[in-house]
PDB file of N, CA and C in Angstrom:
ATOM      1  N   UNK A   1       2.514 -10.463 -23.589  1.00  0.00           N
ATOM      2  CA  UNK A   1       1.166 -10.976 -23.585  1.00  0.00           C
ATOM      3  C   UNK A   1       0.451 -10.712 -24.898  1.00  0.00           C
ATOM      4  N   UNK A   2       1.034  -9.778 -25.517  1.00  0.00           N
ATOM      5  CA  UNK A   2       0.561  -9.587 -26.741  1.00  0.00           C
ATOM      6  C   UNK A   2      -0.824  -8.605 -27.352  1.00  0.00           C
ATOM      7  N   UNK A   3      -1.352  -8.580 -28.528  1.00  0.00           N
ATOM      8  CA  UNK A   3      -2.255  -7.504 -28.913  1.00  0.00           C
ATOM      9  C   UNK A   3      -3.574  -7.989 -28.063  1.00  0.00           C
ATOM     10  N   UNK A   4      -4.442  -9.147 -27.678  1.00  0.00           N
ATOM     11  CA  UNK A   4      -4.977  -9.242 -27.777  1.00  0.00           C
ATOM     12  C   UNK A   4      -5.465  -9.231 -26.312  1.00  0.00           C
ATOM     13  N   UNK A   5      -4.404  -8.988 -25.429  1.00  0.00           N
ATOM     14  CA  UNK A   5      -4.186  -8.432 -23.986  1.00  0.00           C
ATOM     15  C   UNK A   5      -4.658  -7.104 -23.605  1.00  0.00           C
ATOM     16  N   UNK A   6      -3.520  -6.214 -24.656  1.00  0.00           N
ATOM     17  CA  UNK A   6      -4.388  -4.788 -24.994  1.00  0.00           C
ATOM     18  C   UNK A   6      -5.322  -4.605 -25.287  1.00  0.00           C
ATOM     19  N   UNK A   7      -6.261  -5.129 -26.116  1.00  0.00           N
ATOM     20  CA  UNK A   7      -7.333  -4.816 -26.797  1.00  0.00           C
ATOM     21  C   UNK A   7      -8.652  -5.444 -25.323  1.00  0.00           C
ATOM     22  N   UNK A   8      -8.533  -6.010 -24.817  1.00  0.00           N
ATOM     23  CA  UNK A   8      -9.114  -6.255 -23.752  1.00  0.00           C
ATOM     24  C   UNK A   8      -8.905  -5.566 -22.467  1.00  0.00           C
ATOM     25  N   UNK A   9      -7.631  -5.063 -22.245  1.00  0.00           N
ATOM     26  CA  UNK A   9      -7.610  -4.305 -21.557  1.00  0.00           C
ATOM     27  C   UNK A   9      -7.868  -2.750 -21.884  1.00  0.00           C
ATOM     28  N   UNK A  10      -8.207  -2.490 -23.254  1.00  0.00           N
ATOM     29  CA  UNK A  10      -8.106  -1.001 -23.441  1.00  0.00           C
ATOM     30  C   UNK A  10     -10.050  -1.251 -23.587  1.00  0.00           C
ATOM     31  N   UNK A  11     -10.608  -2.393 -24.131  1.00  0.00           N
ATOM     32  CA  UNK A  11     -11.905  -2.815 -23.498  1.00  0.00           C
ATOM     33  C   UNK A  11     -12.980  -2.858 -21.927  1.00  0.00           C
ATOM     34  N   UNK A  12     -11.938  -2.958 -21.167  1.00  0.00           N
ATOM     35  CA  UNK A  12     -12.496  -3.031 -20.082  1.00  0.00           C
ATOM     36  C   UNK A  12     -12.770  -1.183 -19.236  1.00  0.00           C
ATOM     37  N   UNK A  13     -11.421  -0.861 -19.933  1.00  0.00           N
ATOM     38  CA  UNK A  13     -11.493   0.345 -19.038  1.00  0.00           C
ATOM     39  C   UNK A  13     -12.463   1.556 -20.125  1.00  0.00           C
ATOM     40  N   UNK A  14     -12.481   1.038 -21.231  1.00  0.00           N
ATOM     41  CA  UNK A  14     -13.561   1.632 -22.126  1.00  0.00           C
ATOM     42  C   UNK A  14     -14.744   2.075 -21.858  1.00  0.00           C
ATOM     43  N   UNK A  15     -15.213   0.413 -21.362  1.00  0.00           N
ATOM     44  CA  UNK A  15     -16.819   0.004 -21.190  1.00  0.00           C
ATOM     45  C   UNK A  15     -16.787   0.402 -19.609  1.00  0.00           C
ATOM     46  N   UNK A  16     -16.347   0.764 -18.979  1.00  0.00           N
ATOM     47  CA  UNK A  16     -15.922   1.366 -17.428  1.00  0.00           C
ATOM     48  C   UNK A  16     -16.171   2.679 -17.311  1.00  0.00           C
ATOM     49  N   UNK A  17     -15.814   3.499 -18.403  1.00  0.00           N
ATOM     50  CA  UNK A  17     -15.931   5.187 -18.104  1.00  0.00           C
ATOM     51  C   UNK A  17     -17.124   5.235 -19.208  1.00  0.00           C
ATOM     52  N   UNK A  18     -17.552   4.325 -20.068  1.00  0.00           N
ATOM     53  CA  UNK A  18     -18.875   4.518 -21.099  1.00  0.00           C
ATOM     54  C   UNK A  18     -19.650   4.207 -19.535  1.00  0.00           C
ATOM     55  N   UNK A  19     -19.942   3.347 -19.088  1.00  0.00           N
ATOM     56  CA  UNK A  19     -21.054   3.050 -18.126  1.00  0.00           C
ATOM     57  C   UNK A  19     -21.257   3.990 -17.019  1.00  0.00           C
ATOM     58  N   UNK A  20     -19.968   4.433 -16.938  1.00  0.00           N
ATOM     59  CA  UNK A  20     -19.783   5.778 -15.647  1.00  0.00           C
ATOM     60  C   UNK A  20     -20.796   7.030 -16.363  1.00  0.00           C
ATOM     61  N   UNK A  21     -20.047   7.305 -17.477  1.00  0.00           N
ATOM     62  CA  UNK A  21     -20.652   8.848 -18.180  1.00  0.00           C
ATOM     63  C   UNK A  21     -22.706   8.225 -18.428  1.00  0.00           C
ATOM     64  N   UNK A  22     -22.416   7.281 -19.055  1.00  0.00           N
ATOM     65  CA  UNK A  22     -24.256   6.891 -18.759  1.00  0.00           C
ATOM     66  C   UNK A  22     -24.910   6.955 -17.728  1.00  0.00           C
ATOM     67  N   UNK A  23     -25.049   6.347 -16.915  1.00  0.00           N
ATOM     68  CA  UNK A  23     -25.390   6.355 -15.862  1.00  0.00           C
ATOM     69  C   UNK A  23     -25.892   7.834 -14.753  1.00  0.00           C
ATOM     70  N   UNK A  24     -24.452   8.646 -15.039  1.00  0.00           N
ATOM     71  CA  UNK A  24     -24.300   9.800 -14.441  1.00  0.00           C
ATOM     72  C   UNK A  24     -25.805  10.540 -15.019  1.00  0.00           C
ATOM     73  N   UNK A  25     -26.026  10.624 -16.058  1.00  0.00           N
ATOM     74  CA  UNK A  25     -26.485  11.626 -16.911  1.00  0.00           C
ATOM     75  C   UNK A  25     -28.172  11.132 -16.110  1.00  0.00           C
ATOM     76  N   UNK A  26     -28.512  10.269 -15.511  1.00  0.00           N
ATOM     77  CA  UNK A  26     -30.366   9.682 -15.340  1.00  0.00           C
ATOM     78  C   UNK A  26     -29.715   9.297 -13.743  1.00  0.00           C
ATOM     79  N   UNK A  27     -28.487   8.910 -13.707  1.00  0.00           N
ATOM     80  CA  UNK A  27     -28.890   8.852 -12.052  1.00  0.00           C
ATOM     81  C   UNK A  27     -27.468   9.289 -11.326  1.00  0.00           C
ATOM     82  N   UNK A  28     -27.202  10.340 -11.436  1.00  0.00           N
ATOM     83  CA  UNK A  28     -25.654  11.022 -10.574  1.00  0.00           C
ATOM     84  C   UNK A  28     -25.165  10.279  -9.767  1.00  0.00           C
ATOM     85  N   UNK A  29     -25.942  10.041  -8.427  1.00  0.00           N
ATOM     86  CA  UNK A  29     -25.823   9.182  -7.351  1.00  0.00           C
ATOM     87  C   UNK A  29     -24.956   7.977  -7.763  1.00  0.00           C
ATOM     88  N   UNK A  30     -25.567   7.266  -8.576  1.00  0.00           N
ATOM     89  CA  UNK A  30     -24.924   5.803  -8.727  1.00  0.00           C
ATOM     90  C   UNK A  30     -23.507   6.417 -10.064  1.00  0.00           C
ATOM     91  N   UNK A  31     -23.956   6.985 -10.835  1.00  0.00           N
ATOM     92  CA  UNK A  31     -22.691   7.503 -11.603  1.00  0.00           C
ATOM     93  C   UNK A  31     -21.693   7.644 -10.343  1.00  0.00           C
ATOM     94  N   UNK A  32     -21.906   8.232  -9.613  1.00  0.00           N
ATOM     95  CA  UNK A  32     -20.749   8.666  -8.857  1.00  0.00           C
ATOM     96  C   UNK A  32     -20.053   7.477  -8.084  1.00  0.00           C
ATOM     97  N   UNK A  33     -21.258   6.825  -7.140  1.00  0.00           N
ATOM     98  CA  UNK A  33     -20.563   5.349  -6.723  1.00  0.00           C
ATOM     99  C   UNK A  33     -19.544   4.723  -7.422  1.00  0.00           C
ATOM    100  N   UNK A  34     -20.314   4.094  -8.694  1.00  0.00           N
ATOM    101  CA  UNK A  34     -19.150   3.121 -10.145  1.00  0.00           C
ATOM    102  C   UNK A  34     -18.183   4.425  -9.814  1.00  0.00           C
ATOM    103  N   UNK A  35     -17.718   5.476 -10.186  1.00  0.00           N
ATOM    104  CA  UNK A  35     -16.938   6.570  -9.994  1.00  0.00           C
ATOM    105  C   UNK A  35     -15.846   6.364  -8.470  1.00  0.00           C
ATOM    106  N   UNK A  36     -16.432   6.021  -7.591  1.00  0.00           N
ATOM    107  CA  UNK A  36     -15.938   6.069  -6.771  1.00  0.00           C
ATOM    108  C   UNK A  36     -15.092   4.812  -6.486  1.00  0.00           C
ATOM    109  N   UNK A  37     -15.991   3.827  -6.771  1.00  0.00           N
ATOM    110  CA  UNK A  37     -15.305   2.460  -6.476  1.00  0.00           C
ATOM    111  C   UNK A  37     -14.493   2.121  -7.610  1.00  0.00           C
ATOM    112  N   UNK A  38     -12.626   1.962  -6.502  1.00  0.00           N
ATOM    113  CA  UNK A  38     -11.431   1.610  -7.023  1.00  0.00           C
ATOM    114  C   UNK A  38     -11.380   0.614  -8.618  1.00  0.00           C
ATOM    115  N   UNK A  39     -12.581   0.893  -9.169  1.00  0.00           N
ATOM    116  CA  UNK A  39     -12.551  -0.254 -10.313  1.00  0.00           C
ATOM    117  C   UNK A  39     -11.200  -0.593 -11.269  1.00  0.00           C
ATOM    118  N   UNK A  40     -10.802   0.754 -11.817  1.00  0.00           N
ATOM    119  CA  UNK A  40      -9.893   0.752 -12.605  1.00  0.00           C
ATOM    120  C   UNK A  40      -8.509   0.857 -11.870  1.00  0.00           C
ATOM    121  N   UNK A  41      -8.344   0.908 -10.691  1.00  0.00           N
ATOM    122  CA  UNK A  41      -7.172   0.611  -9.405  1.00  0.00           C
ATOM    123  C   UNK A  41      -7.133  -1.057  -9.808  1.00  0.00           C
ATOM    124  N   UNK A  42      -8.457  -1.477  -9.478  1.00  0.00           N
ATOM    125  CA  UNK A  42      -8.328  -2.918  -9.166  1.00  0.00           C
ATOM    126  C   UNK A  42      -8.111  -3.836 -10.112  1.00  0.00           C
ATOM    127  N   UNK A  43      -7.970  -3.439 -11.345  1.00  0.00           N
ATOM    128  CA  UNK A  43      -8.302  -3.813 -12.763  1.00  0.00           C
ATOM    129  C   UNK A  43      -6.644  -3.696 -13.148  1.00  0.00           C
ATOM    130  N   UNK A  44      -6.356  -2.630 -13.072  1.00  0.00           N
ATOM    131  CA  UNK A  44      -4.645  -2.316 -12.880  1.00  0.00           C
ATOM    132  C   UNK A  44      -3.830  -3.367 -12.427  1.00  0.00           C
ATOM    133  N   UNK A  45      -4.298  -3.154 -11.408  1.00  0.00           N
ATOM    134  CA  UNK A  45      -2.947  -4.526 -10.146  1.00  0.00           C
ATOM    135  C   UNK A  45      -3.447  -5.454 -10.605  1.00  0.00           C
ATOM    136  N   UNK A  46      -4.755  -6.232 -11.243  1.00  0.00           N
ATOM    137  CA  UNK A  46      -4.573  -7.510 -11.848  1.00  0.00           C
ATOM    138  C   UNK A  46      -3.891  -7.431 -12.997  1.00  0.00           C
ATOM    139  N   UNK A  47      -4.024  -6.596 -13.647  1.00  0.00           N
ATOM    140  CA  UNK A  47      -3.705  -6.760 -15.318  1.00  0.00           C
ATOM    141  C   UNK A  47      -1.967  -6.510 -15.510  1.00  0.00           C
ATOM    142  N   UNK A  48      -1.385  -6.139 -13.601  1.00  0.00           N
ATOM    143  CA  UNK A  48      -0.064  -5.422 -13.902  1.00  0.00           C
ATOM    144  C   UNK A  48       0.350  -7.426 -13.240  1.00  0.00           C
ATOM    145  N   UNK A  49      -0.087  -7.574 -11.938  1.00  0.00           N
ATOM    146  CA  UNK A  49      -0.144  -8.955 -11.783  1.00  0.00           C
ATOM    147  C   UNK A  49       0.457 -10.107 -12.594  1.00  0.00           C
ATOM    148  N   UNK A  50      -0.734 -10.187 -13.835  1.00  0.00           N
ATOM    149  CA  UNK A  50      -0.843 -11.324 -14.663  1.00  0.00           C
ATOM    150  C   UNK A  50       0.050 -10.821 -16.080  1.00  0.00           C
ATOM    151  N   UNK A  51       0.271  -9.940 -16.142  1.00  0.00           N
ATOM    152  CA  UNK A  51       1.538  -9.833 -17.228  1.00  0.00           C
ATOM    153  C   UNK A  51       3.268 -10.042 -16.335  1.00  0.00           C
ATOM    154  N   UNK A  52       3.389  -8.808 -15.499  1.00  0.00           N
ATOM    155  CA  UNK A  52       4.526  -9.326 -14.573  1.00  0.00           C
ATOM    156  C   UNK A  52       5.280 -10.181 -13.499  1.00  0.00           C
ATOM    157  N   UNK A  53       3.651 -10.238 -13.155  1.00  0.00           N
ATOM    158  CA  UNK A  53       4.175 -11.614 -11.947  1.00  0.00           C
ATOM    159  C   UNK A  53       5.195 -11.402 -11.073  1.00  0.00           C
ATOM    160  N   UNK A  54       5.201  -9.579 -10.728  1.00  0.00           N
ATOM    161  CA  UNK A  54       5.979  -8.797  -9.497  1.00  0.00           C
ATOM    162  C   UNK A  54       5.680  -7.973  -8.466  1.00  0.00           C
ATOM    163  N   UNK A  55       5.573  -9.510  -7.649  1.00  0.00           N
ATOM    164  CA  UNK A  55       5.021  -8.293  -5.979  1.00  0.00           C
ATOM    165  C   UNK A  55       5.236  -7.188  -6.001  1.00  0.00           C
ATOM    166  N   UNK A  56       7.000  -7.161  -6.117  1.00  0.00           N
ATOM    167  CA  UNK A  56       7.411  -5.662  -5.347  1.00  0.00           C
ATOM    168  C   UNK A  56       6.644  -4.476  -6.013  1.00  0.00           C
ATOM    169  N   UNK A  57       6.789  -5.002  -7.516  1.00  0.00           N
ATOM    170  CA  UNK A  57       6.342  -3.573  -8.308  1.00  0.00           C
ATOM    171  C   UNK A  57       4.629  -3.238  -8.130  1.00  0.00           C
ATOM    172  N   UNK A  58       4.275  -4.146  -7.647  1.00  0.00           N
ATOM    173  CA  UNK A  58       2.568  -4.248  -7.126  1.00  0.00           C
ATOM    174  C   UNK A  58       2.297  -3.180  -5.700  1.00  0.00           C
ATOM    175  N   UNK A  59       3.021  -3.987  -5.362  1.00  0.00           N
ATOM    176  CA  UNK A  59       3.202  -3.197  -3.652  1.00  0.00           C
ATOM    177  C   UNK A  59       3.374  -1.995  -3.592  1.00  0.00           C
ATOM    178  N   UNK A  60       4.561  -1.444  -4.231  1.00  0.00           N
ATOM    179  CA  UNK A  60       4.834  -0.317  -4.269  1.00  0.00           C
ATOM    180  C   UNK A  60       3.931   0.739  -5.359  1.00  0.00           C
ATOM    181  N   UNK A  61       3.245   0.103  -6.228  1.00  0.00           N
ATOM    182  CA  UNK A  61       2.161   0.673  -6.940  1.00  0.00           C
ATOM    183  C   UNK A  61       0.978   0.908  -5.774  1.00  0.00           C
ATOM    184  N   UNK A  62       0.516   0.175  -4.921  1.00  0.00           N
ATOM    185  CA  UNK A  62      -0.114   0.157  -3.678  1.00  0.00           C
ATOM    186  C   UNK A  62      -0.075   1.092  -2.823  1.00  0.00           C
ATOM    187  N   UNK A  63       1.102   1.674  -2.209  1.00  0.00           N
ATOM    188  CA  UNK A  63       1.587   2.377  -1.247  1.00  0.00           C
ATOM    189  C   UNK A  63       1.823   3.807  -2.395  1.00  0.00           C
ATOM    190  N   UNK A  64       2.146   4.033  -2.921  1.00  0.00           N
ATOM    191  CA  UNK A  64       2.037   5.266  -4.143  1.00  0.00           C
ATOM    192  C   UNK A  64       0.637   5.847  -4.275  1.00  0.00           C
ATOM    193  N   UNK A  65      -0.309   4.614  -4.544  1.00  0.00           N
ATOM    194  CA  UNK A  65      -1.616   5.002  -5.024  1.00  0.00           C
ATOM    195  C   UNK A  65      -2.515   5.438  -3.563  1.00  0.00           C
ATOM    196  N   UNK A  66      -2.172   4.959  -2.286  1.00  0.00           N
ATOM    197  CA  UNK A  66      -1.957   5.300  -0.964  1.00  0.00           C
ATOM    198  C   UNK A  66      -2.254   6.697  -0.993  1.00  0.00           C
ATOM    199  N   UNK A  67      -1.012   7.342  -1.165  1.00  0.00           N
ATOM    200  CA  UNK A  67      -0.517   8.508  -1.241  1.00  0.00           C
ATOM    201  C   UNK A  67      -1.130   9.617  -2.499  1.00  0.00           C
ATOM    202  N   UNK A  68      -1.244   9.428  -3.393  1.00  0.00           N
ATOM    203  CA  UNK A  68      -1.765   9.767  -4.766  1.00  0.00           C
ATOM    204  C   UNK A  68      -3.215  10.263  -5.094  1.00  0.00           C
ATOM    205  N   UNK A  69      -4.006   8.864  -4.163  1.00  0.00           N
ATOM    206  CA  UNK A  69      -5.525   9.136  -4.530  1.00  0.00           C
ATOM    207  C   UNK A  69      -5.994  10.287  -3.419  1.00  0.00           C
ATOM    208  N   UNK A  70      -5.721  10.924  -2.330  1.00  0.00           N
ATOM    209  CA  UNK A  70      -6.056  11.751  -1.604  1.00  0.00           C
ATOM    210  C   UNK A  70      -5.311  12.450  -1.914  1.00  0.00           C
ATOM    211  N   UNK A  71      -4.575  13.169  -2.362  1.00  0.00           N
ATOM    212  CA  UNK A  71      -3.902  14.366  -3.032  1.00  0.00           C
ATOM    213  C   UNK A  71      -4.495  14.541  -4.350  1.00  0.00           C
ATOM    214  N   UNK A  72      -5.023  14.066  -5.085  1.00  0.00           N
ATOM    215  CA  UNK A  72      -5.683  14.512  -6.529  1.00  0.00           C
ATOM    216  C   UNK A  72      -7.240  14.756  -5.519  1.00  0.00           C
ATOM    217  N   UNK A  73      -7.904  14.461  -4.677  1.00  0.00           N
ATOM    218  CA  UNK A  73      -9.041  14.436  -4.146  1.00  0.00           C
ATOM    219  C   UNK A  73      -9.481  16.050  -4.589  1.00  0.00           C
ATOM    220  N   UNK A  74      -8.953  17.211  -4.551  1.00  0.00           N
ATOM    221  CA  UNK A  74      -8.925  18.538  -4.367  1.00  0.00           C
ATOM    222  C   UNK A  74      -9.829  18.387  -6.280  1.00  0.00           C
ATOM    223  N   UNK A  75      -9.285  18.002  -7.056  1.00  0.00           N
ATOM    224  CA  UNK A  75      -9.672  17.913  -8.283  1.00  0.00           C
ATOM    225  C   UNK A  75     -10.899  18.216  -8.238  1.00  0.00           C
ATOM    226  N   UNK A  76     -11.910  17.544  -7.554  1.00  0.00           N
ATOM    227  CA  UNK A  76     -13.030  17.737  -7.406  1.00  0.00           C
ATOM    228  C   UNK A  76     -13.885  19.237  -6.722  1.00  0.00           C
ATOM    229  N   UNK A  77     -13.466  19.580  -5.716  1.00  0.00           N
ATOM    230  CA  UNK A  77     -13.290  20.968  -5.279  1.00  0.00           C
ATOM    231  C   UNK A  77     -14.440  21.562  -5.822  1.00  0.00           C
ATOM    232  N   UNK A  78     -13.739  22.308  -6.748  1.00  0.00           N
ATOM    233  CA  UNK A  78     -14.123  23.398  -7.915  1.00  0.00           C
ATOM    234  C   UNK A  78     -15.398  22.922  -9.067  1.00  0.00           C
ATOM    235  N   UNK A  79     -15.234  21.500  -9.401  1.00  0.00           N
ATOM    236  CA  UNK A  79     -16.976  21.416 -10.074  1.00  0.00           C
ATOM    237  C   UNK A  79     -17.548  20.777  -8.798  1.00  0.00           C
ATOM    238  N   UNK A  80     -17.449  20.591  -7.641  1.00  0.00           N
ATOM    239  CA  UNK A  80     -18.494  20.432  -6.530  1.00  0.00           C
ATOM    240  C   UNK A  80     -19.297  21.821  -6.718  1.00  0.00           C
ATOM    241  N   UNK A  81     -18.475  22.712  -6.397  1.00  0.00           N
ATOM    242  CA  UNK A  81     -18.785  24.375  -5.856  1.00  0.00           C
ATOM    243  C   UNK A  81     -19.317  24.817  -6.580  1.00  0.00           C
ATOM    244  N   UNK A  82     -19.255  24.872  -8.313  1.00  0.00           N
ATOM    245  CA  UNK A  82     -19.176  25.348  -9.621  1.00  0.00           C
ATOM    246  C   UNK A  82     -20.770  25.894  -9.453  1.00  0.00           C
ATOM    247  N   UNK A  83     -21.922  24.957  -9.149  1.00  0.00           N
ATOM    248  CA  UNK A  83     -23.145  25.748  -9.493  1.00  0.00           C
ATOM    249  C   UNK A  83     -23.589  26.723  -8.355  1.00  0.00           C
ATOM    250  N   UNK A  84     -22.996  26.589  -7.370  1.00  0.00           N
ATOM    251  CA  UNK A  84     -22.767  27.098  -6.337  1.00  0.00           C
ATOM    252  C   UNK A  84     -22.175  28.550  -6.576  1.00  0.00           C
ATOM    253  N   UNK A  85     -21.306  28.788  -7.141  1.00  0.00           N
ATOM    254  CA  UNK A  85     -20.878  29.552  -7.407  1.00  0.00           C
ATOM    255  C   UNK A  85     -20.754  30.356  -8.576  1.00  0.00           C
ATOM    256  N   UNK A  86     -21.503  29.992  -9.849  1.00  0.00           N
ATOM    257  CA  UNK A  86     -22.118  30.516 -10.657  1.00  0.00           C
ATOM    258  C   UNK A  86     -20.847  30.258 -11.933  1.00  0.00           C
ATOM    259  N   UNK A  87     -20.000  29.224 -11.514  1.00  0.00           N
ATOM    260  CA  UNK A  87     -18.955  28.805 -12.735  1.00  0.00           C
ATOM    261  C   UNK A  87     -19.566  28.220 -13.497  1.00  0.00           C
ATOM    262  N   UNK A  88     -18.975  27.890 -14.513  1.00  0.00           N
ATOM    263  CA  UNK A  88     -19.052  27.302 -16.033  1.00  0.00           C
ATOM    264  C   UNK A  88     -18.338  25.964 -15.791  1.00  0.00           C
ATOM    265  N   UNK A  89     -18.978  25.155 -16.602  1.00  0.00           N
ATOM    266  CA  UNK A  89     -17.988  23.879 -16.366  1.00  0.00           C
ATOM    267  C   UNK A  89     -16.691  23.773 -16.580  1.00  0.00           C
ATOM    268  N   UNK A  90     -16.130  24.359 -17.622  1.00  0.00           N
ATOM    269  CA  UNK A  90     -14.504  24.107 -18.466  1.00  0.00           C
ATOM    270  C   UNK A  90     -13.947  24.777 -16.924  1.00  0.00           C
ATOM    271  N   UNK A  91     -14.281  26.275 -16.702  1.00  0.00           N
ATOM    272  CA  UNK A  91     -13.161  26.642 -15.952  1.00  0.00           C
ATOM    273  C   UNK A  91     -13.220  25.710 -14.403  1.00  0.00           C
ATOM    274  N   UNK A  92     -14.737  25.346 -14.166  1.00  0.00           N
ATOM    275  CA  UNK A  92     -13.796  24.610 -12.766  1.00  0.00           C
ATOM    276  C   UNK A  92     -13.274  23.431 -13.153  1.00  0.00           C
ATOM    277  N   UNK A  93     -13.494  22.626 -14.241  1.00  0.00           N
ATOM    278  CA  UNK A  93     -12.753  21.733 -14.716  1.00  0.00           C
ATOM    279  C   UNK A  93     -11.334  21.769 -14.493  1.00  0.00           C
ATOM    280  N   UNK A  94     -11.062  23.159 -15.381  1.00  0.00           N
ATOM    281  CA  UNK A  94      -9.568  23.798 -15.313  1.00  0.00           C
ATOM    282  C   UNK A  94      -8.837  23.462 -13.921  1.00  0.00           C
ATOM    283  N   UNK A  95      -9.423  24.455 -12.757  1.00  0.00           N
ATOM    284  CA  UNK A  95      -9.458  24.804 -11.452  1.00  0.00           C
ATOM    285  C   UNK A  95      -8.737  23.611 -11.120  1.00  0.00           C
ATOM    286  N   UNK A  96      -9.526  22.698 -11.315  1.00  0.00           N
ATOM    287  CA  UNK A  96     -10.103  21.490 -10.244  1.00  0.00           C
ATOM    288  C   UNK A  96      -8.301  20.448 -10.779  1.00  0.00           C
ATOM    289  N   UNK A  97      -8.342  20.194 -12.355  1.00  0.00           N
ATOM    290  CA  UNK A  97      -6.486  19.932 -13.157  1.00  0.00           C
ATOM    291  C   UNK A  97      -5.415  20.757 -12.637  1.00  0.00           C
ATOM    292  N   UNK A  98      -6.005  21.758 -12.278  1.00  0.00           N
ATOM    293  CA  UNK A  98      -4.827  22.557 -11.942  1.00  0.00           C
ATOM    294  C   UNK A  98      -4.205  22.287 -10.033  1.00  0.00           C
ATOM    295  N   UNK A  99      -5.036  21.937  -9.623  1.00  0.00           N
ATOM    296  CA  UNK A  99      -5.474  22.359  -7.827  1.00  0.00           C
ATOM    297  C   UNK A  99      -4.718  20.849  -7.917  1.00  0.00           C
ATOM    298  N   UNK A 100      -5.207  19.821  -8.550  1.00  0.00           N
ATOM    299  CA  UNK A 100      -4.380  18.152  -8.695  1.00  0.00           C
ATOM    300  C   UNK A 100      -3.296  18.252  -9.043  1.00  0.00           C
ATOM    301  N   UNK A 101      -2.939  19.007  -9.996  1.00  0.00           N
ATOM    302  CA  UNK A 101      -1.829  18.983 -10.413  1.00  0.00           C
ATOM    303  C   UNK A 101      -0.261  19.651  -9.387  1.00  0.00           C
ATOM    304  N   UNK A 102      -0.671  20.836  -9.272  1.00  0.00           N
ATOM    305  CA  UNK A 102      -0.240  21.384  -7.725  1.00  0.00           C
ATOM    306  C   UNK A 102      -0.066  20.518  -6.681  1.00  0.00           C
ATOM    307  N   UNK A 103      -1.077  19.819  -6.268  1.00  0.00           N
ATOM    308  CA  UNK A 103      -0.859  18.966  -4.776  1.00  0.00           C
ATOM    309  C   UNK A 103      -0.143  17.759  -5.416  1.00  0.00           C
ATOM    310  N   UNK A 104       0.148  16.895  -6.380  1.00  0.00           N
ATOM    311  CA  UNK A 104       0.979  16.148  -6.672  1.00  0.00           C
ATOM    312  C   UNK A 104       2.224  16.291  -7.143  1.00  0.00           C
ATOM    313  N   UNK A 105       1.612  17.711  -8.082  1.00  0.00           N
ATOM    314  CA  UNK A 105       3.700  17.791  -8.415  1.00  0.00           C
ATOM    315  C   UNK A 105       4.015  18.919  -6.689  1.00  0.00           C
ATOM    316  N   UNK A 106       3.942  18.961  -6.049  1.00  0.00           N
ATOM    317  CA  UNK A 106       4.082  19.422  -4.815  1.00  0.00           C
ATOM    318  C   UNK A 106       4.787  18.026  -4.423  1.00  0.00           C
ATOM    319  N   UNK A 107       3.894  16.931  -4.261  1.00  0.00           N
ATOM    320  CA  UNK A 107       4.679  15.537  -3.299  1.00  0.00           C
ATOM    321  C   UNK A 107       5.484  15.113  -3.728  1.00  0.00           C
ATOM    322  N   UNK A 108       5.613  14.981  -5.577  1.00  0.00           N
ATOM    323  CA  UNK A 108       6.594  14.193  -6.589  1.00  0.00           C
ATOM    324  C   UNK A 108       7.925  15.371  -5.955  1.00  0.00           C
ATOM    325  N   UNK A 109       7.854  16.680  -5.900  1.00  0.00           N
ATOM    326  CA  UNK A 109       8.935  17.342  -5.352  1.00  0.00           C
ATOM    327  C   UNK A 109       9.681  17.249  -4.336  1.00  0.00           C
ATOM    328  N   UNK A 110       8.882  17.520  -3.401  1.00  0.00           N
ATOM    329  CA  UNK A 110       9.066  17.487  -1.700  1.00  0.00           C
ATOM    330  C   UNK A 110       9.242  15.712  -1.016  1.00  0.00           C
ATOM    331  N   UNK A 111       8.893  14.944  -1.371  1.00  0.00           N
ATOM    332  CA  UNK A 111       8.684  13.664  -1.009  1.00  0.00           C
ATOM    333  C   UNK A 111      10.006  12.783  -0.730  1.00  0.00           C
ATOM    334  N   UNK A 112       9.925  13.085   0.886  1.00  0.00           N
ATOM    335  CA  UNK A 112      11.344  12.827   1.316  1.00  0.00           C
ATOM    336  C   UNK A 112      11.645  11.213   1.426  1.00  0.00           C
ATOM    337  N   UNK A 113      10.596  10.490   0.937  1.00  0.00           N
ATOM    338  CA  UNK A 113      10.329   9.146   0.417  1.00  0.00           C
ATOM    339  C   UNK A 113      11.917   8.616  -0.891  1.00  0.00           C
ATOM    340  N   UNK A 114      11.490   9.690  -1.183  1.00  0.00           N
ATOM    341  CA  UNK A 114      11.788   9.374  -3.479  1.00  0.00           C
ATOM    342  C   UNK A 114      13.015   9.793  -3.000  1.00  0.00           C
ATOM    343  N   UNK A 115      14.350  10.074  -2.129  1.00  0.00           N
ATOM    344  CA  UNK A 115      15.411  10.896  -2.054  1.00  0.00           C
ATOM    345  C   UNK A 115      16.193   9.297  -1.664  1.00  0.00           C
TER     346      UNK A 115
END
């Protein structure tokens, strides 16, 4: 598809986490919504779509991401709690990479799926 595929796609998801981090900073609430809603999921399966033009590999990107997006959920955890608990941002940041990282390389291991 070529450079000019990338450059629109490395555009979209740009102006996606610029509008997220704005937003957040005057109104959390709606930062978090755009945050929440599958944008860059949905942006994916088209952009994987219209270059490959392969169900299967769609589908199964589908049923993965299934599985995937509620196991990184924990990420959040630790800067929920953070003022709560008198943390600093970096370390529940840390916490929060680390706690995701654990519950996924946990499934990528155990996942009697992938055998």
């Amino acid at each position: 598809m070529g450079f000019w595929w990338n450059v629109l796609r490395v555009a979209v998801a740009a102006v996606t986490v610029v509008a997220v981090s704005e937003l957040s900073g005057r109104f959390p609430r709606l930062g978090a919504l755009l945050l929440s809603l599958p944008v860059i999921s949905i942006l994916a399966f088209i952009f994987s779509w219209a270059q490959h033009r392969n169900l299967a590999a769609v589908s199964q990107m589908a049923r993965e991401t299934l599985v995937l997006v509620p196991l990184g959920l924990v990420f959040f955890v630790p800067l929920a709690l953070a003022e709560r608990l008198h943390w600093s941002f970096w370390p529940a940041f840390a916490l929060g990479v680390i706690l995701a990282a654990l519950m996924i390389g946990l499934w990528f291991r155990f996942d009697p799926m992938s055998r």
